[in-house]
PDB file of N, CA and C in Angstrom:
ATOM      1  N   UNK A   1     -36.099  -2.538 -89.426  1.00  0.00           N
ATOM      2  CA  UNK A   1     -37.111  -3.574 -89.433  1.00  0.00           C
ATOM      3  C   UNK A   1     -36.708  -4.680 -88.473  1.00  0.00           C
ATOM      4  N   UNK A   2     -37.834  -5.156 -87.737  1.00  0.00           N
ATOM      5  CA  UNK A   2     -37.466  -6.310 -87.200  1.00  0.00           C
ATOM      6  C   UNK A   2     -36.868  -7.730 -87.642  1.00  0.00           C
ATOM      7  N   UNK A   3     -35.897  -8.632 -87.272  1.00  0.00           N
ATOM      8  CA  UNK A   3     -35.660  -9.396 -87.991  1.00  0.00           C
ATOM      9  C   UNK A   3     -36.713 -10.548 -87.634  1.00  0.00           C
ATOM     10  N   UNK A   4     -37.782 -10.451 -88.404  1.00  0.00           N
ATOM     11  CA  UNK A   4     -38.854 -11.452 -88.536  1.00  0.00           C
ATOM     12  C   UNK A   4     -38.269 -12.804 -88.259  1.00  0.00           C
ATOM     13  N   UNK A   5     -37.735 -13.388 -89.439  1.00  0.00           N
ATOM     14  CA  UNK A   5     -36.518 -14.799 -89.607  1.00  0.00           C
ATOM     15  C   UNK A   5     -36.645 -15.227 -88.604  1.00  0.00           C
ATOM     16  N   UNK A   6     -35.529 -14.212 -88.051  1.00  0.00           N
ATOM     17  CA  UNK A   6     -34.930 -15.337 -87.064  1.00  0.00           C
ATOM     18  C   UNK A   6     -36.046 -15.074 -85.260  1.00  0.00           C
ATOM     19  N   UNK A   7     -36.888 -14.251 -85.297  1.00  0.00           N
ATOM     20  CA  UNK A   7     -37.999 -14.222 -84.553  1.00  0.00           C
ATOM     21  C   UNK A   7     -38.520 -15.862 -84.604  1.00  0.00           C
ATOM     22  N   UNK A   8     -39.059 -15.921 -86.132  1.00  0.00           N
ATOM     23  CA  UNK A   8     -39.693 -17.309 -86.234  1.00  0.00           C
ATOM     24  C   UNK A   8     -39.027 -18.370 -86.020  1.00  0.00           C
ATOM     25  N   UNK A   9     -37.636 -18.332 -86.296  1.00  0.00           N
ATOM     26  CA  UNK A   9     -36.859 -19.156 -85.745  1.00  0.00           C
ATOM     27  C   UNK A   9     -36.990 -19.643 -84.774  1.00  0.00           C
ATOM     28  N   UNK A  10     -36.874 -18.837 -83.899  1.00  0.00           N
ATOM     29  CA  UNK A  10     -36.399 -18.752 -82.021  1.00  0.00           C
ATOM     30  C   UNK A  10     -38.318 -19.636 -81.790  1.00  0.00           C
ATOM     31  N   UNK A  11     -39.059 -18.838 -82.302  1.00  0.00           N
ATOM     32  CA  UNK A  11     -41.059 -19.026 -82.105  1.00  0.00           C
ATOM     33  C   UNK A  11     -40.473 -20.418 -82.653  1.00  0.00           C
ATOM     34  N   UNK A  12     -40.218 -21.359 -83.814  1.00  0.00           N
ATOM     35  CA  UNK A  12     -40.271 -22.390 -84.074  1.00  0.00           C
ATOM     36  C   UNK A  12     -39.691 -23.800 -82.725  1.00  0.00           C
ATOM     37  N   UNK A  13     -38.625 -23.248 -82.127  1.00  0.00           N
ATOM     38  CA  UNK A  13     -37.623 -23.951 -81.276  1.00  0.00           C
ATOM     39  C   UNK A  13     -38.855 -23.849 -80.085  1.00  0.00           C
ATOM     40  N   UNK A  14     -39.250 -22.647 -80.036  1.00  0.00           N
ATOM     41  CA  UNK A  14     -40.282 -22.695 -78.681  1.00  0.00           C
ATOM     42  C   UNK A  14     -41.515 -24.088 -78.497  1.00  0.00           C
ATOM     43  N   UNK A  15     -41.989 -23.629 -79.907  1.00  0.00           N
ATOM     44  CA  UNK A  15     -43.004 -24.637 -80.159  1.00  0.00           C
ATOM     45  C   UNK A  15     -42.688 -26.301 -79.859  1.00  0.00           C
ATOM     46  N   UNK A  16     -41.418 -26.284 -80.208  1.00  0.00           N
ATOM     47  CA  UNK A  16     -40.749 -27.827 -79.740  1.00  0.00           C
ATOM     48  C   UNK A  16     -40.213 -28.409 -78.522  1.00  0.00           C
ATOM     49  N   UNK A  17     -40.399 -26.975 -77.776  1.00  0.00           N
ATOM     50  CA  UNK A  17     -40.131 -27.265 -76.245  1.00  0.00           C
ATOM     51  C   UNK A  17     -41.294 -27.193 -75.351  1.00  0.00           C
ATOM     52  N   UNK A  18     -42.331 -26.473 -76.229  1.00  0.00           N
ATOM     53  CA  UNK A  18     -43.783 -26.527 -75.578  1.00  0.00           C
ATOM     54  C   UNK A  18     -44.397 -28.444 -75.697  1.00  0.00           C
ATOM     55  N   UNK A  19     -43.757 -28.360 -76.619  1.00  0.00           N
ATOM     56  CA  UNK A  19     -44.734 -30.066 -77.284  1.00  0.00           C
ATOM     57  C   UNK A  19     -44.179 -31.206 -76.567  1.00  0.00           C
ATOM     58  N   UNK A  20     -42.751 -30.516 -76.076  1.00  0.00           N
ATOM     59  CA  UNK A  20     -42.392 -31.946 -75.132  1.00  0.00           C
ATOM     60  C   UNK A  20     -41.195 -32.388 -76.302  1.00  0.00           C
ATOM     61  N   UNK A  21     -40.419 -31.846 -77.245  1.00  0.00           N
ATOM     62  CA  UNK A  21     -39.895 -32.173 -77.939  1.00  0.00           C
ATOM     63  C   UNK A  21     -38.483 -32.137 -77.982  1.00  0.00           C
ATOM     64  N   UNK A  22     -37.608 -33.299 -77.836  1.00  0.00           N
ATOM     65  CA  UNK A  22     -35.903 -33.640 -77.480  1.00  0.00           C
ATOM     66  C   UNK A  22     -35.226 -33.771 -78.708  1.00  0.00           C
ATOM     67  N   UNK A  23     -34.099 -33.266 -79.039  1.00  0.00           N
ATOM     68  CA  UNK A  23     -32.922 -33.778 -79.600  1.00  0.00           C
ATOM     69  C   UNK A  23     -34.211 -33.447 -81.308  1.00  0.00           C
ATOM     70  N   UNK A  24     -34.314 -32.201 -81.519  1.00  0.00           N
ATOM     71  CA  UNK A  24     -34.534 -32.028 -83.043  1.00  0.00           C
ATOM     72  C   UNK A  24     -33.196 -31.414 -83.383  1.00  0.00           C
ATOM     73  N   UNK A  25     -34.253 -31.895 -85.051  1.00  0.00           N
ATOM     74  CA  UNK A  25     -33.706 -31.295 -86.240  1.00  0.00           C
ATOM     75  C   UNK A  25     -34.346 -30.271 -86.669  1.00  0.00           C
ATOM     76  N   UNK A  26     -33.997 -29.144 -87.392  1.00  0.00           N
ATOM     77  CA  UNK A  26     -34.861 -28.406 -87.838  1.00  0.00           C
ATOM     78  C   UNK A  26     -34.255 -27.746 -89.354  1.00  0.00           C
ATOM     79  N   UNK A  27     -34.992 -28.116 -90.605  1.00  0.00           N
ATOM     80  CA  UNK A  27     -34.874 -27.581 -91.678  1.00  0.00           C
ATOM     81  C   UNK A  27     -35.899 -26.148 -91.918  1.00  0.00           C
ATOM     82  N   UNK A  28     -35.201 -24.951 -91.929  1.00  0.00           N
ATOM     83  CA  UNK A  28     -35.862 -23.757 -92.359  1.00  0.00           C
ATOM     84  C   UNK A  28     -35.530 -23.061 -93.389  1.00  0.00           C
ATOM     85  N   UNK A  29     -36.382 -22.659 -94.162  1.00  0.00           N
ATOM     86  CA  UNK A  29     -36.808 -22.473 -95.578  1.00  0.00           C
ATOM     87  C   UNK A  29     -37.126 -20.449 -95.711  1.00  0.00           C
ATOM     88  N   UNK A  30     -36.784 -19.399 -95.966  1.00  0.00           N
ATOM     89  CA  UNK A  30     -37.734 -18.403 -96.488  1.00  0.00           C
ATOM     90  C   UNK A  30     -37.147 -18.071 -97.525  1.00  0.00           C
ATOM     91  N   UNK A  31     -38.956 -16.991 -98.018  1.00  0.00           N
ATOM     92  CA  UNK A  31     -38.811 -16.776 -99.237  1.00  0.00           C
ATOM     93  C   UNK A  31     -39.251 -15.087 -98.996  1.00  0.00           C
ATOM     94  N   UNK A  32     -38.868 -14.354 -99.542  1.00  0.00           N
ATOM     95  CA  UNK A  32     -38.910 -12.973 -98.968  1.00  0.00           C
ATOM     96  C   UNK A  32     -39.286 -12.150-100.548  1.00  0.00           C
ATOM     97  N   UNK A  33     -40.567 -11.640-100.758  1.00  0.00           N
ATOM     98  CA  UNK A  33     -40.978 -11.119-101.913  1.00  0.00           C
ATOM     99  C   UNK A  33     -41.347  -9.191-101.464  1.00  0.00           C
ATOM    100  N   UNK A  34     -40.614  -8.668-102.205  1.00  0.00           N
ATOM    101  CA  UNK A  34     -40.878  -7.317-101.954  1.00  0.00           C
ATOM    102  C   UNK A  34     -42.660  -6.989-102.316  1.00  0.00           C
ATOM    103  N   UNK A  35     -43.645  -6.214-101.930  1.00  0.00           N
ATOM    104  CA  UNK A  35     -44.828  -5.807-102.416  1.00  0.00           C
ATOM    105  C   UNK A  35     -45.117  -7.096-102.772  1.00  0.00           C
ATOM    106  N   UNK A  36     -45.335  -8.261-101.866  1.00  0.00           N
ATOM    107  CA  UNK A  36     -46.212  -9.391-101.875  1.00  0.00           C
ATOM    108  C   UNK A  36     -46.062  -9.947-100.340  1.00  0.00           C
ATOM    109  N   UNK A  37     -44.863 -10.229 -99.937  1.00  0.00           N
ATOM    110  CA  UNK A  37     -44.847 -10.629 -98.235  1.00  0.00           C
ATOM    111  C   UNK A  37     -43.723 -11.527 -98.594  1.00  0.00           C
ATOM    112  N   UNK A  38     -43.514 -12.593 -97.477  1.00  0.00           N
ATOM    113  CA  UNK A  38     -42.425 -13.465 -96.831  1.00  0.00           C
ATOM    114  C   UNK A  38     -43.260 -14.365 -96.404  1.00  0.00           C
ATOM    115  N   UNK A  39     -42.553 -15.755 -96.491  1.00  0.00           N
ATOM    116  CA  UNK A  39     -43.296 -17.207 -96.663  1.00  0.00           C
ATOM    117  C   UNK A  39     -41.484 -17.819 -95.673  1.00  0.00           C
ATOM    118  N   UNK A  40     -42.269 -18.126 -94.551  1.00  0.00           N
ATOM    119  CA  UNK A  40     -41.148 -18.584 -93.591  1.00  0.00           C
ATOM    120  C   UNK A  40     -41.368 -20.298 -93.356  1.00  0.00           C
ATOM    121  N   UNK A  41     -41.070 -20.969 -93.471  1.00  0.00           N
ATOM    122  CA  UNK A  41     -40.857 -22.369 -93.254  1.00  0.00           C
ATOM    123  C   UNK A  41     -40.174 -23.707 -92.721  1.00  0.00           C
ATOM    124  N   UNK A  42     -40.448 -23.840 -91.513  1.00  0.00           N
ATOM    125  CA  UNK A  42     -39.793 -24.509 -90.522  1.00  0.00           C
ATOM    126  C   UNK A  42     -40.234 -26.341 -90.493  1.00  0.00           C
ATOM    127  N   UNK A  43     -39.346 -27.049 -90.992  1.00  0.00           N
ATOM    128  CA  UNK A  43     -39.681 -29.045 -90.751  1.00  0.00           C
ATOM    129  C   UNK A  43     -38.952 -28.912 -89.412  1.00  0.00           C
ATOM    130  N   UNK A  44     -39.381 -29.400 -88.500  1.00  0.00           N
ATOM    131  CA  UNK A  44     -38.894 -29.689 -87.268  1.00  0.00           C
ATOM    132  C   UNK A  44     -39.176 -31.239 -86.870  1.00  0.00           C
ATOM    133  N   UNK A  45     -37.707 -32.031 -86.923  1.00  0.00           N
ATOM    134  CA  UNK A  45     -38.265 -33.545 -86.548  1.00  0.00           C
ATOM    135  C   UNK A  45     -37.424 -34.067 -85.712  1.00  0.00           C
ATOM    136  N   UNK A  46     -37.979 -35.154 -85.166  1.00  0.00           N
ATOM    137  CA  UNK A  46     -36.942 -35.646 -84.049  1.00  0.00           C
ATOM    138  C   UNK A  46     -37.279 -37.237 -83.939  1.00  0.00           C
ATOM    139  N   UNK A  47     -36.969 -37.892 -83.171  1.00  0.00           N
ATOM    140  CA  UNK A  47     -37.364 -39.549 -83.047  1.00  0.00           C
ATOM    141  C   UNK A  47     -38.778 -39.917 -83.797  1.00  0.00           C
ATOM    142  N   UNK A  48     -39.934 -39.622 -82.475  1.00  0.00           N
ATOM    143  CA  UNK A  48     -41.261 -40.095 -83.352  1.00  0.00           C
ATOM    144  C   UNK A  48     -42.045 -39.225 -83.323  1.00  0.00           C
ATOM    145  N   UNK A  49     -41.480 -37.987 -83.842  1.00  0.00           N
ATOM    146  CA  UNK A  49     -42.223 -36.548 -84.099  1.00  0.00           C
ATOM    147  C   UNK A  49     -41.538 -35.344 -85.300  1.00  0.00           C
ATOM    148  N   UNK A  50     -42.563 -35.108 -86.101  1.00  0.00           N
ATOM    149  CA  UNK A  50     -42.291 -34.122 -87.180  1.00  0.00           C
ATOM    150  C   UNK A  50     -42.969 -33.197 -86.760  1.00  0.00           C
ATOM    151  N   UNK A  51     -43.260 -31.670 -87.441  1.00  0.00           N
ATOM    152  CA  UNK A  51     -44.293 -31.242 -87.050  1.00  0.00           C
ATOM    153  C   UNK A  51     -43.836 -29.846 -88.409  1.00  0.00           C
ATOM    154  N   UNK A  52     -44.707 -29.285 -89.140  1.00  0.00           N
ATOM    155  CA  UNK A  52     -44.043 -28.258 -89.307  1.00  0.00           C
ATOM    156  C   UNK A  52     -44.761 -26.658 -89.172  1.00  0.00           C
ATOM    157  N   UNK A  53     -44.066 -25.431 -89.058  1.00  0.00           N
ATOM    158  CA  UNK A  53     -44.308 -24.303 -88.680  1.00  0.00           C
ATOM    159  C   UNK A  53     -43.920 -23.472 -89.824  1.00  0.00           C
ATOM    160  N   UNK A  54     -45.145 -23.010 -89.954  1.00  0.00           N
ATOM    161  CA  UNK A  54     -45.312 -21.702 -91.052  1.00  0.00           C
ATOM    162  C   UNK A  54     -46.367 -20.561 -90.418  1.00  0.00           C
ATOM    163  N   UNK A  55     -45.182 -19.540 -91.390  1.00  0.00           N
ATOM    164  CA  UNK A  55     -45.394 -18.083 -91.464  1.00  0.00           C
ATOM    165  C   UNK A  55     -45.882 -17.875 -92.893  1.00  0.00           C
ATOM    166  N   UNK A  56     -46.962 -17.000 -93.254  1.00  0.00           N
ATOM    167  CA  UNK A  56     -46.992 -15.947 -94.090  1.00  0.00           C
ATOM    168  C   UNK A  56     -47.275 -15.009 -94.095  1.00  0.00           C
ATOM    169  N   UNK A  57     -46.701 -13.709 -94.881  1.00  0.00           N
ATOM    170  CA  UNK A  57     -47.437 -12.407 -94.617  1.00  0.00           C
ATOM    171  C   UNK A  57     -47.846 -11.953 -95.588  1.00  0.00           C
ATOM    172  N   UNK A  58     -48.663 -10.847 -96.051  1.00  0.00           N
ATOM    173  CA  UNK A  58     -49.440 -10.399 -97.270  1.00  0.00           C
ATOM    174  C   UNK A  58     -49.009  -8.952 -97.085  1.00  0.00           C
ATOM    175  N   UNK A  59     -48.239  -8.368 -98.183  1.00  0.00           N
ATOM    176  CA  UNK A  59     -48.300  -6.896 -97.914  1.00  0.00           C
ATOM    177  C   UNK A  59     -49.057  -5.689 -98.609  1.00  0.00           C
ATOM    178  N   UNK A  60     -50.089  -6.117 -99.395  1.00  0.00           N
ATOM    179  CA  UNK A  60     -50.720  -5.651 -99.793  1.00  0.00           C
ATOM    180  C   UNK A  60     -50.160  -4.966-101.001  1.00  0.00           C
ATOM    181  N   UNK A  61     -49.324  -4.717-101.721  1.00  0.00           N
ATOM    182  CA  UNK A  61     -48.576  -3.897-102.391  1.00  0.00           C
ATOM    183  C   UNK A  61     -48.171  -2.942-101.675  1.00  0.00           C
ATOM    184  N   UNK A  62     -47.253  -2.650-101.016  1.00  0.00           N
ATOM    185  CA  UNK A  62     -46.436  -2.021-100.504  1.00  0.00           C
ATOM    186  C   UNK A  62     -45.452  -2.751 -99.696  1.00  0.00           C
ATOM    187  N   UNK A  63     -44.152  -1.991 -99.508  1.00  0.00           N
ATOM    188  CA  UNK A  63     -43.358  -3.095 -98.987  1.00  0.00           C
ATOM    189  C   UNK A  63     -43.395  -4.041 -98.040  1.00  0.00           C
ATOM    190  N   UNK A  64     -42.624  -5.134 -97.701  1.00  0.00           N
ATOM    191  CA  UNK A  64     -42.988  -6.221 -97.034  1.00  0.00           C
ATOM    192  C   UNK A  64     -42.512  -6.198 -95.789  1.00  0.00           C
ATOM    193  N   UNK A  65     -42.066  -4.894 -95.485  1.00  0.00           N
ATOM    194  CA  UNK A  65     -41.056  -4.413 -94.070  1.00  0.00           C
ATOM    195  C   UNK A  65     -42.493  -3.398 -92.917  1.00  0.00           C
ATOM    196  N   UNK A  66     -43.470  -3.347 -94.296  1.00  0.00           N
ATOM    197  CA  UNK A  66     -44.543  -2.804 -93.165  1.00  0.00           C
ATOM    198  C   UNK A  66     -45.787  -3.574 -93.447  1.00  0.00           C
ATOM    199  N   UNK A  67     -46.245  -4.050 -91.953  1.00  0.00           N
ATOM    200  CA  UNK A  67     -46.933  -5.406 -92.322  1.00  0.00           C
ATOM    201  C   UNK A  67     -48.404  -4.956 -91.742  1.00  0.00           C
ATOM    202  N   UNK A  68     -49.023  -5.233 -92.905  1.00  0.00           N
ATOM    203  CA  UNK A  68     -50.653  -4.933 -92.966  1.00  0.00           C
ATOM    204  C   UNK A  68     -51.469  -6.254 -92.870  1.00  0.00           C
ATOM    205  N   UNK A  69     -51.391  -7.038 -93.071  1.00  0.00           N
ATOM    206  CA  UNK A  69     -51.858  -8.297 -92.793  1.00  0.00           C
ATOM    207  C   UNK A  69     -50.953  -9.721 -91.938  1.00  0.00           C
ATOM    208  N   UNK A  70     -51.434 -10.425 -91.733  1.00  0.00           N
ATOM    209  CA  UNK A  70     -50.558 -11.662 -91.233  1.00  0.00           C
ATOM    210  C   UNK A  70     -51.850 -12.557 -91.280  1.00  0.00           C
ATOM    211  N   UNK A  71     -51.338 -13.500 -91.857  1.00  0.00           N
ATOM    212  CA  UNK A  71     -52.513 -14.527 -91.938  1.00  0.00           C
ATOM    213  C   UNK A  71     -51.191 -16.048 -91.920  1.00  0.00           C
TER     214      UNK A  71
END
């Protein structure tokens, strides 16, 4: 399986270099549910900017390593 995580990770850091964004912090959060999905959660803050980045996935009942939805 791909390592989603730290995908969103790396996608979160991007987003803060797209926005024009110096010298963050970043608090990240997941929650990883077999036959329900993964809830990924990124606070990214810095001087006079927060912003935060979320993931969820839905797996329909079946495992959460094969992904049928993304919303």
């Amino acid at each position: 399986m791909t390592d989603l995580y730290s995908e969103f990770q790396a996608a979160s850091r991007l987003v803060a270099k797209i926005l024009g964004v110096a010298d963050t912090n970043t608090k990240s959060e997941k929650y990883e549910t077999p036959k329900v999905g993964v809830d990924y959660v990124s606070d990214v803050f810095a001087k006079n900017v927060r912003f935060n980045f979320h993931l969820r996935t839905e797996s329909r009942g079946s495992s959460f390593d094969k992904w049928i939805s993304l919303s």
